[in-house]
N, C-alpha and C. Protein backbone atom coordinates (compact mmCIF):
# COMPACT_ATOMS: atom_id res chain seq x y z
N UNK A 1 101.44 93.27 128.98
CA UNK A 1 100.55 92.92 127.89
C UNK A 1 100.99 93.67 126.62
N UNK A 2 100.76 93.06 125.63
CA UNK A 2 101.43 93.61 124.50
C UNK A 2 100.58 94.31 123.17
N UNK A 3 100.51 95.39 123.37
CA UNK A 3 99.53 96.30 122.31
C UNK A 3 99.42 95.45 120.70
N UNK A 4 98.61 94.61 120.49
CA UNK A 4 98.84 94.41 119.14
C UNK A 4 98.23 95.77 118.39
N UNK A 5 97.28 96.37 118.56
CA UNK A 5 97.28 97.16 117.31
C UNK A 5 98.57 98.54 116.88
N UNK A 6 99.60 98.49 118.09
CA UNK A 6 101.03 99.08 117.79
C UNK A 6 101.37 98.34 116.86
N UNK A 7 101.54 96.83 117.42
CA UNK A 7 102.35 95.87 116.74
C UNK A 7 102.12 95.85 115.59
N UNK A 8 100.72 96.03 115.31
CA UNK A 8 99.99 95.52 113.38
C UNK A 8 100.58 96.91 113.01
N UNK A 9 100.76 98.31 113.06
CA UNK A 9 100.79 99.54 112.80
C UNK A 9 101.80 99.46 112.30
N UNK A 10 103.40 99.13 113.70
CA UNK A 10 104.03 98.92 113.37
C UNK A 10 104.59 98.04 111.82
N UNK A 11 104.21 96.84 112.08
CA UNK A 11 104.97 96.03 110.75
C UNK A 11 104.09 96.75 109.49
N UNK A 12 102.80 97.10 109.27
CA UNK A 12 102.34 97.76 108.32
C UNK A 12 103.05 99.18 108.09
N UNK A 13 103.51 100.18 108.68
CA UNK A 13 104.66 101.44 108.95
C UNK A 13 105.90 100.23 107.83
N UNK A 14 106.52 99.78 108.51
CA UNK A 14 107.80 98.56 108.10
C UNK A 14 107.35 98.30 106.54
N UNK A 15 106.55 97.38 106.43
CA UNK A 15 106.12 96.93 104.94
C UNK A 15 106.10 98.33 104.34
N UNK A 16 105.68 99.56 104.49
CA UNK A 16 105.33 100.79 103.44
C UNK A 16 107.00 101.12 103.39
N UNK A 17 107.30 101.34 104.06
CA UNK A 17 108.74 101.44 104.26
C UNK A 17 109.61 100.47 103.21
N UNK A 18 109.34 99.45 103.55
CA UNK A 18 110.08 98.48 102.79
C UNK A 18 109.82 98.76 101.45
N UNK A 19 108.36 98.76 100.87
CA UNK A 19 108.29 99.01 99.96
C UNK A 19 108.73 100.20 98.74
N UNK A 20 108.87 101.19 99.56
CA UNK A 20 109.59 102.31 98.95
C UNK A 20 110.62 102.44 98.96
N UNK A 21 111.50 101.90 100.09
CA UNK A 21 113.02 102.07 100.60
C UNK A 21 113.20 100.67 100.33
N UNK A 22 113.19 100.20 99.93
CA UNK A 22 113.99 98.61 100.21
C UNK A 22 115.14 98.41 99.17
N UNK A 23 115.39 99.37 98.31
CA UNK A 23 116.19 99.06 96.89
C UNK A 23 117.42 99.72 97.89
N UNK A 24 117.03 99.91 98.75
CA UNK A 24 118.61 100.99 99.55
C UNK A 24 118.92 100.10 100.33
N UNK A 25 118.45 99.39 100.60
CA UNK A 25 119.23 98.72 101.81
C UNK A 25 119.97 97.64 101.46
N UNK A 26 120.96 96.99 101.89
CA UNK A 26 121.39 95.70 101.80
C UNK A 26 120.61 94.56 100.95
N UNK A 27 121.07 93.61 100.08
CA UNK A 27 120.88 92.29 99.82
C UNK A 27 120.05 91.78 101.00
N UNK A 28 120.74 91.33 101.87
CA UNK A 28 120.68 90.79 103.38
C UNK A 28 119.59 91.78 104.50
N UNK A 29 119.57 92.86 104.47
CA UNK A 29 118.79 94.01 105.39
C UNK A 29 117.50 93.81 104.47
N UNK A 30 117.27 93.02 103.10
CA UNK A 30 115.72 93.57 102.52
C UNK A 30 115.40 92.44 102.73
N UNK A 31 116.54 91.20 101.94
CA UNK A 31 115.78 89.47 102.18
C UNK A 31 115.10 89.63 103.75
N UNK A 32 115.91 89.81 104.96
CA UNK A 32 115.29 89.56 105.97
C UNK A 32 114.37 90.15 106.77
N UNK A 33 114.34 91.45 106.23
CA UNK A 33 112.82 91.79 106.37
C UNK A 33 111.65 91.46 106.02
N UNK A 34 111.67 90.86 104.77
CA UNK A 34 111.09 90.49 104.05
C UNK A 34 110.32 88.87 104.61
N UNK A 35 111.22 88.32 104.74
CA UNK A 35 110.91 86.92 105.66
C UNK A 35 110.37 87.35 106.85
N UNK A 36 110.82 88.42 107.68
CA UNK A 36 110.25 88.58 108.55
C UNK A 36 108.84 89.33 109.18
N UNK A 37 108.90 89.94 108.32
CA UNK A 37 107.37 91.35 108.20
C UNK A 37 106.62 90.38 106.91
N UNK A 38 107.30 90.13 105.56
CA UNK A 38 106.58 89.58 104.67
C UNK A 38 105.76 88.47 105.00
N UNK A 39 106.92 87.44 105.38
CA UNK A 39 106.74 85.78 105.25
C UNK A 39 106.05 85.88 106.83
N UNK A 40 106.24 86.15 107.73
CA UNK A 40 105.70 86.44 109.34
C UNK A 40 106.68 85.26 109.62
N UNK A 41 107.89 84.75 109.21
CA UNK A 41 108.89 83.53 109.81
C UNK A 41 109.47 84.24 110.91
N UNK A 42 109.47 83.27 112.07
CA UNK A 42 110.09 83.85 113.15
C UNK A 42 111.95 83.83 112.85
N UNK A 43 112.70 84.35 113.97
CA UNK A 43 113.90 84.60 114.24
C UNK A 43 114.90 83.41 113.70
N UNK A 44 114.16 82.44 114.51
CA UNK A 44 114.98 80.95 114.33
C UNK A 44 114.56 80.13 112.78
N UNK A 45 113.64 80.75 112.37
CA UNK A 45 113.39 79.75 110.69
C UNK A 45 114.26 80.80 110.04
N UNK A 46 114.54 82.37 110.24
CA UNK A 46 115.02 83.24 109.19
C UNK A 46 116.37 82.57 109.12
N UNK A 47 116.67 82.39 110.52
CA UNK A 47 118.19 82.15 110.84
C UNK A 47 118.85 80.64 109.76
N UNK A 48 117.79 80.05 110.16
CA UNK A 48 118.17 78.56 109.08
C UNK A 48 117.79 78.71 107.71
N UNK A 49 117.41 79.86 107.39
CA UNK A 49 117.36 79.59 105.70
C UNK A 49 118.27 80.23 105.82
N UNK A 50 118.86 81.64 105.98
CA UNK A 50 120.06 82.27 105.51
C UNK A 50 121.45 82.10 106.00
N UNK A 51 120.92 80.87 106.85
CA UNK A 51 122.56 80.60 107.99
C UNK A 51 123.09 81.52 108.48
N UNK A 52 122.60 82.15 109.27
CA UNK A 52 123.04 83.65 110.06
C UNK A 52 122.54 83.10 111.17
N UNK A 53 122.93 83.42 112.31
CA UNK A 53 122.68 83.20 113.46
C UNK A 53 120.98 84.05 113.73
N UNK A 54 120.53 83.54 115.19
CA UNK A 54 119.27 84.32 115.49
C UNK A 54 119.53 85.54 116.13
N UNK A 55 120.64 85.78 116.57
CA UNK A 55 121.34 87.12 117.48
C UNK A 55 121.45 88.06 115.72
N UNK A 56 122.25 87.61 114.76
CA UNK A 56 122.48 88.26 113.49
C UNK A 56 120.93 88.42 112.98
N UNK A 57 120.38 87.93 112.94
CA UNK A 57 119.09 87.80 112.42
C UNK A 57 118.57 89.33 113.20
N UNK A 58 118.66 89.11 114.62
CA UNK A 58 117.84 90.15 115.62
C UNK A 58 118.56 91.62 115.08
N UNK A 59 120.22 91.65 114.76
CA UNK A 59 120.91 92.60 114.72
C UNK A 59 120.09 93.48 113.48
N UNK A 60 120.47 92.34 112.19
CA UNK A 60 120.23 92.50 111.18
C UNK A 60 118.73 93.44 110.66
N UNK A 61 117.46 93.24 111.73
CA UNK A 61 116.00 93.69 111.69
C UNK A 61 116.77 94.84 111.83
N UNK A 62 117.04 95.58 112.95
CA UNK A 62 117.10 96.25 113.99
C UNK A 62 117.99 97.54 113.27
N UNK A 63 118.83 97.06 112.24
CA UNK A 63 119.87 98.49 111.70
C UNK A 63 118.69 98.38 110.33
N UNK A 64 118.20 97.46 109.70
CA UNK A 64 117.02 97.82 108.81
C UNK A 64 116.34 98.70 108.81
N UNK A 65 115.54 98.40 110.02
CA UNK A 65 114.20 99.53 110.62
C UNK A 65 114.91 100.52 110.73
N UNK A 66 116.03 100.74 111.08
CA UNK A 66 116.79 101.98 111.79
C UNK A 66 116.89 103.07 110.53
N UNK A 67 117.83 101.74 109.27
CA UNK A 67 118.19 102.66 108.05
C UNK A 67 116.16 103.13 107.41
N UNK A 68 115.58 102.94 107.44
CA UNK A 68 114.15 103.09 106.58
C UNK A 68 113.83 104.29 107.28
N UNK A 69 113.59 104.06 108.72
CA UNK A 69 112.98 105.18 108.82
C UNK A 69 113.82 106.56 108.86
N UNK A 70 115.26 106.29 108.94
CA UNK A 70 116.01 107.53 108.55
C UNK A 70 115.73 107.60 107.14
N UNK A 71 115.85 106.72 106.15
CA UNK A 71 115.04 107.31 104.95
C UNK A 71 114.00 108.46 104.78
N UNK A 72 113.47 107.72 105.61
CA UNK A 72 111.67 108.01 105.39
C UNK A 72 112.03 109.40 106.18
N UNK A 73 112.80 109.92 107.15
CA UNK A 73 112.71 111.06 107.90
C UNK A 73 113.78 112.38 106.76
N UNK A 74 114.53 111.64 106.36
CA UNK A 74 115.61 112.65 105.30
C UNK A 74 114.68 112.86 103.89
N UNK A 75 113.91 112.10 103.41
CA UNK A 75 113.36 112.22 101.77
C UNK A 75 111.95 112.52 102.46
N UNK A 76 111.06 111.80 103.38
CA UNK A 76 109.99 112.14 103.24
C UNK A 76 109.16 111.91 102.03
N UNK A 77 109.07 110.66 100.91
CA UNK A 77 108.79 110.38 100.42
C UNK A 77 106.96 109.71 100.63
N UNK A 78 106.62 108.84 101.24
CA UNK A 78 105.73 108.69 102.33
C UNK A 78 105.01 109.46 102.41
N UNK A 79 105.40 110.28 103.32
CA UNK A 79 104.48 112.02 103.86
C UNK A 79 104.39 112.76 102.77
N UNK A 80 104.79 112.77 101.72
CA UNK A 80 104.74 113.27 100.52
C UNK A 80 103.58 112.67 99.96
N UNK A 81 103.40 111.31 99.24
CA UNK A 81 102.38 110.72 99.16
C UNK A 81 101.09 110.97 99.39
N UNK A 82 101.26 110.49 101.03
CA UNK A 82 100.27 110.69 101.57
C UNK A 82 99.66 112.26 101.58
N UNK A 83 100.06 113.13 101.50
CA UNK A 83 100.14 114.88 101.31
C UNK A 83 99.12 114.86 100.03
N UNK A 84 99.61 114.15 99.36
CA UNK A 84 99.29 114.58 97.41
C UNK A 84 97.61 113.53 97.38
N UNK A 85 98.24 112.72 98.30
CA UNK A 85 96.58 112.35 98.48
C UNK A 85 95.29 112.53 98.55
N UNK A 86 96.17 113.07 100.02
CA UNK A 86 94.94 113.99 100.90
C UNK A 86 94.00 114.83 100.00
N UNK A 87 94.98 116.06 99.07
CA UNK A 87 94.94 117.06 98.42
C UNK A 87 93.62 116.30 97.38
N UNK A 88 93.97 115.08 96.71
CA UNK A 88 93.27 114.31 95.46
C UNK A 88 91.92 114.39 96.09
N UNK A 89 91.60 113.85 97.39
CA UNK A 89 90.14 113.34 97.92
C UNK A 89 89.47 114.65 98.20
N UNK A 90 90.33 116.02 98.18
CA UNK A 90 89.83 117.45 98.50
C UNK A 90 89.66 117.79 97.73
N UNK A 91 90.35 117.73 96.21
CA UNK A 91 90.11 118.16 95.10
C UNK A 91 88.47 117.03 94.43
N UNK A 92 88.46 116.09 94.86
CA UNK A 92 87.21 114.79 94.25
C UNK A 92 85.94 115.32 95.28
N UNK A 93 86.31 115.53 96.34
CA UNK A 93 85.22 116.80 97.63
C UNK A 93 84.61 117.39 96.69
N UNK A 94 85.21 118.93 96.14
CA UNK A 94 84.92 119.73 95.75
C UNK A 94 83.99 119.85 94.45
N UNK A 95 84.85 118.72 93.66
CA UNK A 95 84.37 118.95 92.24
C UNK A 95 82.83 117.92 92.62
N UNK A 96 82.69 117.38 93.35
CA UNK A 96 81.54 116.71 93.31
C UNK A 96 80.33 117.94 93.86
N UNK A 97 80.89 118.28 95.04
CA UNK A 97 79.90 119.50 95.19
C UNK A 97 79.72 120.52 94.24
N UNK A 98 80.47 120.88 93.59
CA UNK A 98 80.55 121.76 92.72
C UNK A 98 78.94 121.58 91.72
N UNK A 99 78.81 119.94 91.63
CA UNK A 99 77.87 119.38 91.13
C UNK A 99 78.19 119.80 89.32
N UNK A 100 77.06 119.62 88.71
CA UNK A 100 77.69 119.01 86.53
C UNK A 100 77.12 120.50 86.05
N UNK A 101 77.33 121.81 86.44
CA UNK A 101 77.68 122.69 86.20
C UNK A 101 77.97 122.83 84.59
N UNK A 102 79.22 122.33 84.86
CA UNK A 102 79.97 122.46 83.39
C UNK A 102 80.49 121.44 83.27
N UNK A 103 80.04 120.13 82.70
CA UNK A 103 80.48 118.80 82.54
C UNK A 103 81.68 118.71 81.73
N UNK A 104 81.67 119.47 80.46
CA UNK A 104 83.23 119.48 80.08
C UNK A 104 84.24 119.49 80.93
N UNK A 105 84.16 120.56 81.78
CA UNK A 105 85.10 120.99 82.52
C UNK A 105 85.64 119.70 83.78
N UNK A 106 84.25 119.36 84.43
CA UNK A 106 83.85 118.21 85.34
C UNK A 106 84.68 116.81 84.75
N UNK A 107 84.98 116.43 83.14
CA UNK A 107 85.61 115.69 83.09
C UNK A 107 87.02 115.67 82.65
N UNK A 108 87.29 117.14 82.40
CA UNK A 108 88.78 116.81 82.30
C UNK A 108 89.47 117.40 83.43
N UNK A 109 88.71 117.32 84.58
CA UNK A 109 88.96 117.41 86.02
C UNK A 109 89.36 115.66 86.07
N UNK A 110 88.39 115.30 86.41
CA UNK A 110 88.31 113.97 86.22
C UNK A 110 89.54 112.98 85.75
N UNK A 111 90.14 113.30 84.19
CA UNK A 111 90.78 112.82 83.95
C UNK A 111 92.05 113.06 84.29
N UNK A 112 92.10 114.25 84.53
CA UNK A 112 93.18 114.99 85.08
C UNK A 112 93.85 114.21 86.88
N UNK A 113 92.46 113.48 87.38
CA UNK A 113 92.65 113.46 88.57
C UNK A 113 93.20 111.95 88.34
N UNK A 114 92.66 111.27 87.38
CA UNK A 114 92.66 109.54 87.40
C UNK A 114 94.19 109.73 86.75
N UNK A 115 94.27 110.37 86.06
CA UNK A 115 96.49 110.43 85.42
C UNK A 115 96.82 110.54 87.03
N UNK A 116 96.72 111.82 87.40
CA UNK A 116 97.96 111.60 89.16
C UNK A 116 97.78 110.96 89.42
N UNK A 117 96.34 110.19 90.31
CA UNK A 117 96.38 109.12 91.11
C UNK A 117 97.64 107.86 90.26
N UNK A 118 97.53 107.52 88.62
CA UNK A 118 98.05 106.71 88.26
C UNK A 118 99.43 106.93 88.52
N UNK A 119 99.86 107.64 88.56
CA UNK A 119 101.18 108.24 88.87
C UNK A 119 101.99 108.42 90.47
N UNK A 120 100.84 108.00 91.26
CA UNK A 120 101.58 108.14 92.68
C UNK A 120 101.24 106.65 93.18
């Protein structure tokens, strides 16, 4: 039996991936991910739009995923992200408890917080 909520994890993992890493990979390694995680086209439709076989098609996923997540494990870009995140919703925690104290202060917290978020 086959775990879909791996499976959904998985291609959602893939798409974040793609999305950050995809300018690195191949012409050919991003189109067909892309059809494949993007478009949800199986093996045999990828194969007939790009005329690559379905074995090339299978190869082709397979050194993709491979190159991303060595990305994602050498830059850590991702876990970075997600890190600076975390930090944002701890820092939006605080200042709310902190409660309007010193509202000046309270909003160029504030604005301070809405620039990073715009920025990551």
């Amino acid at each position: 039996m086959v775990d879909r909520g791996l499976s959904v994890r998985k291609n959602l993992g893939v798409n974040i991936l793609l999305d950050v890493y995809g300018a690195l990979l191949t012409d050919r390694q991003r189109v067909t991910l892309e059809l494949y995680y993007g478009e949800d086209l199986s093996l045999g439709e990828i194969s007939q739009a790009t005329g690559i076989t379905r074995q090339g098609v299978m190869n082709c996923i397979h050194k993709a995923e491979k190159k991303l997540f060595e990305l994602e494990t050498k830059l850590g870009l991702i876990r970075k992200f997600r890190e600076i995140s975390e930090h944002i919703d701890v820092l939006e925690g605080l200042i709310f408890q902190a409660g309007m104290t010193n509202k000046v202060a309270l909003c160029r917290i504030d604005e301070l917080l809405v620039e990073i978020k715009g920025k990551i």
